[in-house]
N, C-alpha and C. Protein backbone atom coordinates (compact mmCIF):
# COMPACT_ATOMS: atom_id res chain seq x y z
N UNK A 1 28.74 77.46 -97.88
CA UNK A 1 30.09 77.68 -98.35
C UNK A 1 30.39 76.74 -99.51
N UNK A 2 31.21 77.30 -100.12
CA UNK A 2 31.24 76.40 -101.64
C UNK A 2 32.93 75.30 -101.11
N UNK A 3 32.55 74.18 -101.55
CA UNK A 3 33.20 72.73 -101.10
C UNK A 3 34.86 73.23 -101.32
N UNK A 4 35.04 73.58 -102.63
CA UNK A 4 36.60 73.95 -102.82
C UNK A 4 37.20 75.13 -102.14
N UNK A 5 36.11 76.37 -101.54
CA UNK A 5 37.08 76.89 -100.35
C UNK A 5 36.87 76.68 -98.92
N UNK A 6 36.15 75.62 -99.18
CA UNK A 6 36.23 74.71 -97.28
C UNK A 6 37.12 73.67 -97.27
N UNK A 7 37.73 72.98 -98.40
CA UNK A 7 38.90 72.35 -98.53
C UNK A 7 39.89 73.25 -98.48
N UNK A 8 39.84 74.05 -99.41
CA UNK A 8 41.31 75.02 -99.38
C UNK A 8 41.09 75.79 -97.90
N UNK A 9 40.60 75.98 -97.10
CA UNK A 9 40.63 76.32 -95.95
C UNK A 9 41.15 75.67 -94.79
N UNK A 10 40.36 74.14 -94.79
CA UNK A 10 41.11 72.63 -94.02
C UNK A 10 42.57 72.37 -94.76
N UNK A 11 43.02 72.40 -95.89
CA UNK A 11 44.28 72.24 -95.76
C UNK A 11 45.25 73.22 -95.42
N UNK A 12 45.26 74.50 -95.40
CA UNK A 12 46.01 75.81 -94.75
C UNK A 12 45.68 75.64 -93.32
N UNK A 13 44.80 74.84 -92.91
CA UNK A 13 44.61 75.08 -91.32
C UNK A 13 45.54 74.08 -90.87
N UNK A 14 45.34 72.90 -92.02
CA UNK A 14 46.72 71.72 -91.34
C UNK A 14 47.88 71.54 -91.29
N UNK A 15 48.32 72.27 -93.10
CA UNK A 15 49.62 72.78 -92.64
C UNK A 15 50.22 73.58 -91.51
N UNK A 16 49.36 74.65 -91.59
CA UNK A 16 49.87 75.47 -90.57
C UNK A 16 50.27 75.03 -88.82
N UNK A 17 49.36 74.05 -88.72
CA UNK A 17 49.35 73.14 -87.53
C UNK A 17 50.02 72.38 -87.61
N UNK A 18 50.49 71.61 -88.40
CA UNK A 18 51.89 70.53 -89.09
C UNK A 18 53.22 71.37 -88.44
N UNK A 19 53.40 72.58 -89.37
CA UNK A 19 54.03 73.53 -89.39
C UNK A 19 54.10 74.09 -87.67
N UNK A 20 53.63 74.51 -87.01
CA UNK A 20 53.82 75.02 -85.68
C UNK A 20 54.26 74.08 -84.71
N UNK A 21 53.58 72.58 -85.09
CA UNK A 21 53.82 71.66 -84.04
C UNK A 21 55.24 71.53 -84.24
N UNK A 22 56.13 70.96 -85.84
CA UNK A 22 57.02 70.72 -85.73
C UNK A 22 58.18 72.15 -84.90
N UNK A 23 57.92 73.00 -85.30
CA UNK A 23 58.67 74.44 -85.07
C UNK A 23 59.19 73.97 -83.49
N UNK A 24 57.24 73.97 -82.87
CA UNK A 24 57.61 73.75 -81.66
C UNK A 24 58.73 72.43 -80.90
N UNK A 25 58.30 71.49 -81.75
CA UNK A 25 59.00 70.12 -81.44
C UNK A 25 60.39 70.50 -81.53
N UNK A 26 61.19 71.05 -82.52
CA UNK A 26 62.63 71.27 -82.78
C UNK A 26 63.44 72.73 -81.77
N UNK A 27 62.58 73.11 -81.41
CA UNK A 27 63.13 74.23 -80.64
C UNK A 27 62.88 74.14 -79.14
N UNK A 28 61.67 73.32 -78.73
CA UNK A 28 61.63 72.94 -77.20
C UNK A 28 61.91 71.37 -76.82
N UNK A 29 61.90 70.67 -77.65
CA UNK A 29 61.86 69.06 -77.29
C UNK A 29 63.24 68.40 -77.24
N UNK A 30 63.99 69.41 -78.45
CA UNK A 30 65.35 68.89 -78.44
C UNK A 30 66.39 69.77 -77.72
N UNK A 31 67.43 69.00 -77.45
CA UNK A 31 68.70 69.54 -76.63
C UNK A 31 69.77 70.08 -78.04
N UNK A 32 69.96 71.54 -77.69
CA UNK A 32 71.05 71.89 -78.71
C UNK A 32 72.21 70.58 -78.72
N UNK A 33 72.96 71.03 -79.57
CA UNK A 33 74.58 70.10 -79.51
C UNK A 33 75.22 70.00 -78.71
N UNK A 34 75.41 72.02 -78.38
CA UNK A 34 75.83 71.97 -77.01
C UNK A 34 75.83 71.25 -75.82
N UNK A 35 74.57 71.70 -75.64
CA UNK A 35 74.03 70.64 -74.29
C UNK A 35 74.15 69.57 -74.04
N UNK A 36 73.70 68.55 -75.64
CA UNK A 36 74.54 67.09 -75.87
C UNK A 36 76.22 66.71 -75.18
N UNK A 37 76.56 68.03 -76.12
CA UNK A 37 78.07 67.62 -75.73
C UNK A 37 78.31 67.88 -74.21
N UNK A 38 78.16 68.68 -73.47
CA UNK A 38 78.22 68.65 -72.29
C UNK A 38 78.07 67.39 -71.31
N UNK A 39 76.74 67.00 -71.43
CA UNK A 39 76.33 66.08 -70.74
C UNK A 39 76.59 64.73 -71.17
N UNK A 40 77.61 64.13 -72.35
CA UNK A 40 77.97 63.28 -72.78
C UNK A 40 79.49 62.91 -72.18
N UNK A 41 79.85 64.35 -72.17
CA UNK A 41 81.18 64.71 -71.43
C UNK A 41 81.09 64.34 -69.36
N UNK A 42 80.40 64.94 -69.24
CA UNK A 42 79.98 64.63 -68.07
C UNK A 42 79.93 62.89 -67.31
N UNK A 43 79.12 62.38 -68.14
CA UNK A 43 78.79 60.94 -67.80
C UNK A 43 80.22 60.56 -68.44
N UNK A 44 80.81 60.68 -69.22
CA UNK A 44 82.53 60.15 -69.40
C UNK A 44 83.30 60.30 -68.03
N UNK A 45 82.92 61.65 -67.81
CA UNK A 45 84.14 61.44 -66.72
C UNK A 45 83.92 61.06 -65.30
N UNK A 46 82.19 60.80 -65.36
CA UNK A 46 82.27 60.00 -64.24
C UNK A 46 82.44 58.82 -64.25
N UNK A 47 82.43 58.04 -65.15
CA UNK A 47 83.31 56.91 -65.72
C UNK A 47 84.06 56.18 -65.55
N UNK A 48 85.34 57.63 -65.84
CA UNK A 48 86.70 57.51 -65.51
C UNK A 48 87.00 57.57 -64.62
N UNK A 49 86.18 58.59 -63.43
CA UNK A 49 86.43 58.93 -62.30
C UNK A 49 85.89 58.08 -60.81
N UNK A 50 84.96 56.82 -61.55
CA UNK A 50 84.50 55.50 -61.35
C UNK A 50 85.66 54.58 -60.96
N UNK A 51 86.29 54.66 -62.01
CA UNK A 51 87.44 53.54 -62.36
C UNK A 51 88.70 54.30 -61.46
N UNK A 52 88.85 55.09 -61.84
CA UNK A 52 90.24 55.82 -60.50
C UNK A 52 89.81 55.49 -59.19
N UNK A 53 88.48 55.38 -58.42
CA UNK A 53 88.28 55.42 -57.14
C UNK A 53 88.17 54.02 -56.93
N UNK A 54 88.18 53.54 -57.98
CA UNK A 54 88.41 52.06 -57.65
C UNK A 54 89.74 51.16 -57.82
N UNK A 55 90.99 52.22 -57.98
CA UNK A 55 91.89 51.84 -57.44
C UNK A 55 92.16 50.94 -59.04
N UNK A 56 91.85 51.21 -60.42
CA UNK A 56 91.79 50.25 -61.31
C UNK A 56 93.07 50.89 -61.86
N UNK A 57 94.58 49.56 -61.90
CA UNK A 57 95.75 49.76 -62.29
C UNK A 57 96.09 49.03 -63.70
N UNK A 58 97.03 49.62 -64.39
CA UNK A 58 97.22 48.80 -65.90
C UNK A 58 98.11 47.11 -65.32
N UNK A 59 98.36 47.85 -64.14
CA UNK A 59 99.42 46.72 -63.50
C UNK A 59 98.16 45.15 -63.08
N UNK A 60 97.64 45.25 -62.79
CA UNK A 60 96.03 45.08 -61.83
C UNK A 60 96.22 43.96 -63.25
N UNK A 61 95.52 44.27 -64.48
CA UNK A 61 94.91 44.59 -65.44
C UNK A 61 95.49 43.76 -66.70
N UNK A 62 97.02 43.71 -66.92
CA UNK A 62 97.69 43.20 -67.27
C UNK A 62 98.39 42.26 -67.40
N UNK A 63 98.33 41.51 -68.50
CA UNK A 63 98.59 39.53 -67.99
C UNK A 63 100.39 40.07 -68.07
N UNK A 64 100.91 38.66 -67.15
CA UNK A 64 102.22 38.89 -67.36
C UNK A 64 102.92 37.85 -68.83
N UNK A 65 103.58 38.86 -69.39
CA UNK A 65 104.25 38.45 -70.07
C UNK A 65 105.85 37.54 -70.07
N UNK A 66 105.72 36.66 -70.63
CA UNK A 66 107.48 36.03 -70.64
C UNK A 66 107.97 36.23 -71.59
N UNK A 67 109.66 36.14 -70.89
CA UNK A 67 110.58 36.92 -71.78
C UNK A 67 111.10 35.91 -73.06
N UNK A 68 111.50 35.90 -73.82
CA UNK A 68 111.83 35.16 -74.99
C UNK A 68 113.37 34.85 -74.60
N UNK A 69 113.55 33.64 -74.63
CA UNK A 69 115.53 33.09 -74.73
C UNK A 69 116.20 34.07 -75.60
N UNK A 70 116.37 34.82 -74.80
CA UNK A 70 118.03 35.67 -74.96
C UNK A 70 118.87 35.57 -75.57
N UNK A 71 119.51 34.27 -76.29
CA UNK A 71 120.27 33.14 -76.85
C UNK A 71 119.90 33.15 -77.47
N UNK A 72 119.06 34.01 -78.51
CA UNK A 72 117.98 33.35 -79.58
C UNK A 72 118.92 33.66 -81.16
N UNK A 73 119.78 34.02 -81.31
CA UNK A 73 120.58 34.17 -82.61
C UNK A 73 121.45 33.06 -83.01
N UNK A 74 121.11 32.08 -84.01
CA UNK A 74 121.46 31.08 -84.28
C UNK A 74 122.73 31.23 -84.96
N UNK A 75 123.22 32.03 -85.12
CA UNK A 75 124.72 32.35 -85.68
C UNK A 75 125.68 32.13 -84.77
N UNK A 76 125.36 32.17 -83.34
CA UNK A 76 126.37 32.18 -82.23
C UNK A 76 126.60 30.83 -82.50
N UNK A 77 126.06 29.66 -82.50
CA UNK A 77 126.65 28.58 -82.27
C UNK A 77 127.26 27.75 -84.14
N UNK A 78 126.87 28.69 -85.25
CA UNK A 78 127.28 28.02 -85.85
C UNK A 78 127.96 28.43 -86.98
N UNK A 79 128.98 29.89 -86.33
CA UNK A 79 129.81 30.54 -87.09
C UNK A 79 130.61 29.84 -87.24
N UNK A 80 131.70 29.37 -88.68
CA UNK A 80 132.37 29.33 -88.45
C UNK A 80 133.97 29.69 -88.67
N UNK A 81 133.57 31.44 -88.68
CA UNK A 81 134.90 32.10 -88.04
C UNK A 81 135.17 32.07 -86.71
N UNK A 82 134.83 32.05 -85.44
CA UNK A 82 134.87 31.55 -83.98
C UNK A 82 136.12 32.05 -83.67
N UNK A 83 137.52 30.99 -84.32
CA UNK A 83 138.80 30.87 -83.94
C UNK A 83 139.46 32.01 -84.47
N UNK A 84 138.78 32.91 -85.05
CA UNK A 84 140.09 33.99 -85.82
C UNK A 84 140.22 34.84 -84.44
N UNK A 85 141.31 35.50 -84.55
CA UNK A 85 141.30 36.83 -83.41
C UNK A 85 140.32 37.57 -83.66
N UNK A 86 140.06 38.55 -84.82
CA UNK A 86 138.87 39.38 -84.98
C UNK A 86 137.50 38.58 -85.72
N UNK A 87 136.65 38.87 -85.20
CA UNK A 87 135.46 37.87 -85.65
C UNK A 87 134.86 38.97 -86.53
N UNK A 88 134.65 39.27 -87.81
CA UNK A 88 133.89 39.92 -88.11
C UNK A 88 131.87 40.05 -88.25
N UNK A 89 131.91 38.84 -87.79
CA UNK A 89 130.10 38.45 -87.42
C UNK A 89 129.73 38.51 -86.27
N UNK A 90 130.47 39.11 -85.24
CA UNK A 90 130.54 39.23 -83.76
C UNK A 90 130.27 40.55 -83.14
């Protein structure tokens, strides 16, 4: 056989084998989107549904907060309209 169509023969045999393996790889190896999304969905809500059976509250969960002085408007103590009958800053 002459050398340049036993090369051109070995490389159509490898593509083609390149070529089939990947075909095969993308259509049996991988999970559509679909399926992704499903099963991504799935493990979420057992998750969530983890955390509900465990009784997990925002109350639980939540530092307590303090309230700020009430009193906090510095005008009350140093208006000084105070004495009129109608206060208009009041």
């Amino acid at each position: 056989m002459n050398k340049k169509l036993l090369f051109g023969v070995l490389v159509v045999v490898i593509l083609a084998l390149a070529g089939g393996s990947y075909y095969y790889w993308k259509t049996k190896m991988q999970k559509s989107a679909t399926q992704q999304a499903v099963e991504d969905i799935q493990k979420t809500m057992a998750g969530v549904s983890a955390d509900i059976g465990n009784n997990v509250s925002p109350d639980v969960t939540t530092p307590a907060v303090n309230l700020p002085n009430l009193d906090a408007n510095p005008y009350n103590k140093t208006n000084p309209f105070s004495n009129l009958k109608t206060n208009p800053f009041k």
